[in-house]
Protein backbone atom coordinates (compact mmCIF):
# COMPACT_ATOMS: atom_id res chain seq x y z
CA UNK A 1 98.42 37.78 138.99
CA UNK A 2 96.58 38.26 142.41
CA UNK A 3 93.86 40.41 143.55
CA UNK A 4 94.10 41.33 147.87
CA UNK A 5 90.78 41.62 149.41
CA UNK A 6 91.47 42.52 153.12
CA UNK A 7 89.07 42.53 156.20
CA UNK A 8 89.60 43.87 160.08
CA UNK A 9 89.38 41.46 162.65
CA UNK A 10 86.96 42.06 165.13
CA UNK A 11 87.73 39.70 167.46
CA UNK A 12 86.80 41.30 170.74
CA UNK A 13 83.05 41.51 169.57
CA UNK A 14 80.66 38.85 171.13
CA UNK A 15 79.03 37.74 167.53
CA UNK A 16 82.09 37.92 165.56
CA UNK A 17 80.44 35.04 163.94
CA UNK A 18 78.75 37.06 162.31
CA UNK A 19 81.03 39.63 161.42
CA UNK A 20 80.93 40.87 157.75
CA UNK A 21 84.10 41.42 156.33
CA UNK A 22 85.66 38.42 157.60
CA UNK A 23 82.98 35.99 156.28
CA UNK A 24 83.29 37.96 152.93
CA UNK A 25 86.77 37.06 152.70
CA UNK A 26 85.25 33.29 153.97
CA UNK A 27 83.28 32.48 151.15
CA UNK A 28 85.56 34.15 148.31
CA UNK A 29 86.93 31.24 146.24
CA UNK A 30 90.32 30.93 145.92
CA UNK A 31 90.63 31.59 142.07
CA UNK A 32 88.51 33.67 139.63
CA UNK A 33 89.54 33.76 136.28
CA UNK A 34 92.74 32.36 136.91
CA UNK A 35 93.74 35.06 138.93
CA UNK A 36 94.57 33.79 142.71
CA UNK A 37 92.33 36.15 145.68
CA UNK A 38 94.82 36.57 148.41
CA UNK A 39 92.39 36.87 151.63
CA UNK A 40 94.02 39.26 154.20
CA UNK A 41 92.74 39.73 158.16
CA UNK A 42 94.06 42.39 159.60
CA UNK A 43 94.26 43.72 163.18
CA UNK A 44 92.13 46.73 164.36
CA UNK A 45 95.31 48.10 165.25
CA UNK A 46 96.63 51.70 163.56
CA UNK A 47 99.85 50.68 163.86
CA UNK A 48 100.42 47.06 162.73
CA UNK A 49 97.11 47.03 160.22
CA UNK A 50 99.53 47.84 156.85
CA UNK A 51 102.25 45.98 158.61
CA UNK A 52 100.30 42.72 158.12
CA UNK A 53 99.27 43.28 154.58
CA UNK A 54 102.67 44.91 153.44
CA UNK A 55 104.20 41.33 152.68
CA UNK A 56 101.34 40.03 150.46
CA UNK A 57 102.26 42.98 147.90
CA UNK A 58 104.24 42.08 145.11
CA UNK A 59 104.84 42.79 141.38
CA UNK A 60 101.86 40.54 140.64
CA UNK A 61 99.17 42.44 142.79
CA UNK A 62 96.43 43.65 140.19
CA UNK A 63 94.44 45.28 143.20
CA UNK A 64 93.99 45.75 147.04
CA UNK A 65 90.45 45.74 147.56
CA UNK A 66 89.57 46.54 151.70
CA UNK A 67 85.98 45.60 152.88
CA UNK A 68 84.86 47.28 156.77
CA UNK A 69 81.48 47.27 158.18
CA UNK A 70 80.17 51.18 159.20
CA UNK A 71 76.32 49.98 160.07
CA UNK A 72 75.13 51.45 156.44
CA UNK A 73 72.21 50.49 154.70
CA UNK A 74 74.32 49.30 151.67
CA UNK A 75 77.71 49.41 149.96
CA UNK A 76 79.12 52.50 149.99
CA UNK A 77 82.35 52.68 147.71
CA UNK A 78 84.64 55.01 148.93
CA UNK A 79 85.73 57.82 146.79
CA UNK A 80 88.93 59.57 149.04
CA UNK A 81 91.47 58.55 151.69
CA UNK A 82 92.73 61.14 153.41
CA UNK A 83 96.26 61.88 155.33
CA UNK A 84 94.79 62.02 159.04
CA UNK A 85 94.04 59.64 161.52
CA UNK A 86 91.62 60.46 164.45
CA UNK A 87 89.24 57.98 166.54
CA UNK A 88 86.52 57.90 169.16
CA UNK A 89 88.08 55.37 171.33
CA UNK A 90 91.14 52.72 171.15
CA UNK A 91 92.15 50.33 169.05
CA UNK A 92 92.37 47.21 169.76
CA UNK A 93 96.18 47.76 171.57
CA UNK A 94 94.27 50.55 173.51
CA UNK A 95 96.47 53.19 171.31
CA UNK A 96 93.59 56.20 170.42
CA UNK A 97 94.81 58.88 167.47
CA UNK A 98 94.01 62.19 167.28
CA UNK A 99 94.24 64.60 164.79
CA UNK A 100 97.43 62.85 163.41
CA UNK A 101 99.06 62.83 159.94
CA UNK A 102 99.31 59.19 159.00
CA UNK A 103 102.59 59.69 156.54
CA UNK A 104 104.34 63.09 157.04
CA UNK A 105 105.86 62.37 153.15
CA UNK A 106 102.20 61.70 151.76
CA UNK A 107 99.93 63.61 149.66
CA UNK A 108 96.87 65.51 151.81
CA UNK A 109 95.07 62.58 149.96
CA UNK A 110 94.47 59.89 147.62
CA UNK A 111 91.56 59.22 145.44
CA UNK A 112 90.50 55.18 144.53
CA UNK A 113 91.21 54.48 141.28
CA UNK A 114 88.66 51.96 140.83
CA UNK A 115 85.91 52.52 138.33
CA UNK A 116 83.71 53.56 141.20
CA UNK A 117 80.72 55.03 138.96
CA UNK A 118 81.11 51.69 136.84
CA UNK A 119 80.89 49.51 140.54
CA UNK A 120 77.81 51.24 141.58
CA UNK A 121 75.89 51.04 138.34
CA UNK A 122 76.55 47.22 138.48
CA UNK A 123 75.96 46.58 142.11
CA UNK A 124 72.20 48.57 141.91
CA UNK A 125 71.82 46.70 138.67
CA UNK A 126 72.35 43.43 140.66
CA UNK A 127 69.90 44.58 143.75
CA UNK A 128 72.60 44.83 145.96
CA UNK A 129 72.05 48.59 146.99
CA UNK A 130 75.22 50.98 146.50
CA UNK A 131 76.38 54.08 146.77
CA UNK A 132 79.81 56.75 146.12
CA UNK A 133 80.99 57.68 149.52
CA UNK A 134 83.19 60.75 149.65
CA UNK A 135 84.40 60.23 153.48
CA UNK A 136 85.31 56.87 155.16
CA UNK A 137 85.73 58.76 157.72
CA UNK A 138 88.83 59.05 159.76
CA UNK A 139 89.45 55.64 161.80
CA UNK A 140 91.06 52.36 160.51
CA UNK A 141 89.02 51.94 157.32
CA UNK A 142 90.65 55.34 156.11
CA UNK A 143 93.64 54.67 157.61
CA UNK A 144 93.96 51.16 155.49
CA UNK A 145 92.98 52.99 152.22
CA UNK A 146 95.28 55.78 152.91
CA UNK A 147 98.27 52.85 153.77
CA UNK A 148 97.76 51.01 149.81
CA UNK A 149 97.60 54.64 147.89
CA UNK A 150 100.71 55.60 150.07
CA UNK A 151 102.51 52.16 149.43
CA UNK A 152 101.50 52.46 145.54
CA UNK A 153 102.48 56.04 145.32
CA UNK A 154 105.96 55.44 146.69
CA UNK A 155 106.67 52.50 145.06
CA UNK A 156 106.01 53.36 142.09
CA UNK A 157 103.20 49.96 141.92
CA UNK A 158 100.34 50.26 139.08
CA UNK A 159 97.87 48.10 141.40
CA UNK A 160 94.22 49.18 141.83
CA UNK A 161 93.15 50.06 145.43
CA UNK A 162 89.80 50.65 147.37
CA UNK A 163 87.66 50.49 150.58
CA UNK A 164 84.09 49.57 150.59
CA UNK A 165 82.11 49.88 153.33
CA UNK A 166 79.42 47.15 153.71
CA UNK A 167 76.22 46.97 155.94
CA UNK A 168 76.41 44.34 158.95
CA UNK A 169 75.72 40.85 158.20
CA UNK A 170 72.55 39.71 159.34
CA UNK A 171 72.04 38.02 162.59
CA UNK A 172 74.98 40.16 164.51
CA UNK A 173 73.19 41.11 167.33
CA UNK A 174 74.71 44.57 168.37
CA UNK A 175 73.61 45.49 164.46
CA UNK A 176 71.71 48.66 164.22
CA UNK A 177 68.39 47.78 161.99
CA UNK A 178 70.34 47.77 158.91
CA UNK A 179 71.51 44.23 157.63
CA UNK A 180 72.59 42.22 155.01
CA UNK A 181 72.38 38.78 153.74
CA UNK A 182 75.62 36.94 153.53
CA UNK A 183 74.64 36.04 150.15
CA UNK A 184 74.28 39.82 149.53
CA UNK A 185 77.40 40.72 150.65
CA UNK A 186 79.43 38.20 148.63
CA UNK A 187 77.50 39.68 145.17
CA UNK A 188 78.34 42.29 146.01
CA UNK A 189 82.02 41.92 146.54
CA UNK A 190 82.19 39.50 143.59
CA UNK A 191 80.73 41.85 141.41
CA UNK A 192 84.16 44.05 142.45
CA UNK A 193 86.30 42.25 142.12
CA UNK A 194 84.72 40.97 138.20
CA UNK A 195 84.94 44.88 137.65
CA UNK A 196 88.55 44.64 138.15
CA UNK A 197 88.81 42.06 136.01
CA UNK A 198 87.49 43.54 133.02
């Protein structure tokens, strides 16, 4: 059994030291409870991000769990992906969507099928500060979510799958005042992934 936590890679950003998702997936142990955590980076790119996931699916996935950074003031566990793709500016291959359906054979959208209610109670209970999102927008964090519902849906795969947004990690100096301790973040995503668990 394996559990996929995925984060983008942000590598064209000056502090990328310091960049949240990727130093969740850092400081993730290998195992919990036996089951193996499969850590994923994936390219801020529309069109290769589900390419370089795709082959770390298999029968044995138990969930896809995708972690992106949206300058928040805490973990906001995202409710809905939906079928569109749209952005301010370019990905990282300079490509910019607008207005476009991600899978022309997809449902309008896809809801998580986490125990989000459950993940929010224990995340507040744990002082890491949480809430249920019902947008994550329309960029590569929705476009990610919407990729493992679609890939589930069509294959027919019984795997859990979310996105939670997470606040920057403190010390990333382009941050907007709203930060979190490292230590913070992995509760937090710990706490997930023990939901799943359950």
């Amino acid at each position: 059994m394996n559990i996929i936590v995925t984060a983008f890679n942000n590598s064209k950003v000056s502090d990328d030291a310091y960049h949240a998702g990727k130093n969740i997936l850092k400081s993730l142990p290998d195992i919990i409870d036996e089951v193996k955590i499969k850590k994923v980076i994936l390219p801020l790119v529309f069109n290769r991000c589900f390419d370089e996931l795709e082959p770390h699916i298999d029968s044995n996935t138990k969930a896809i769990i995708s972690f992106g950074s949206a300058g928040g003031d805490r973990f906001a566990i995202e409710r809905v992906c939906l079928n569109r793709m749209h952005s301010n500016g370019p990905d990282n291959d300079g490509y910019q969507a607008t207005d476009e359906i991600i899978k022309q054979d997809g449902q309008p959208a896809y809801f998580t099928n986490l125990n989000i209610r459950r993940i929010e109670t224990s995340l507040n209970q744990h002082n890491i500060p949480s809430i249920i999102s019902n947008s994550a927008g329309l960029a590569l964090c929705n476009n990610i979510f919407y990729h493992t519902a679609y890939y589930a849906d069509k294959h027919h795969l019984d795997y859990r799958f979310g996105f939670i947004h997470v606040p920057h990690m403190e010390h990333m100096t382009n941050a907007n005042k709203h930060t979190m301790k490292l230590s913070e973040l992995i509760t937090g995503a710990s706490i997930i992934i023990n939901d799943i668990l359950q």
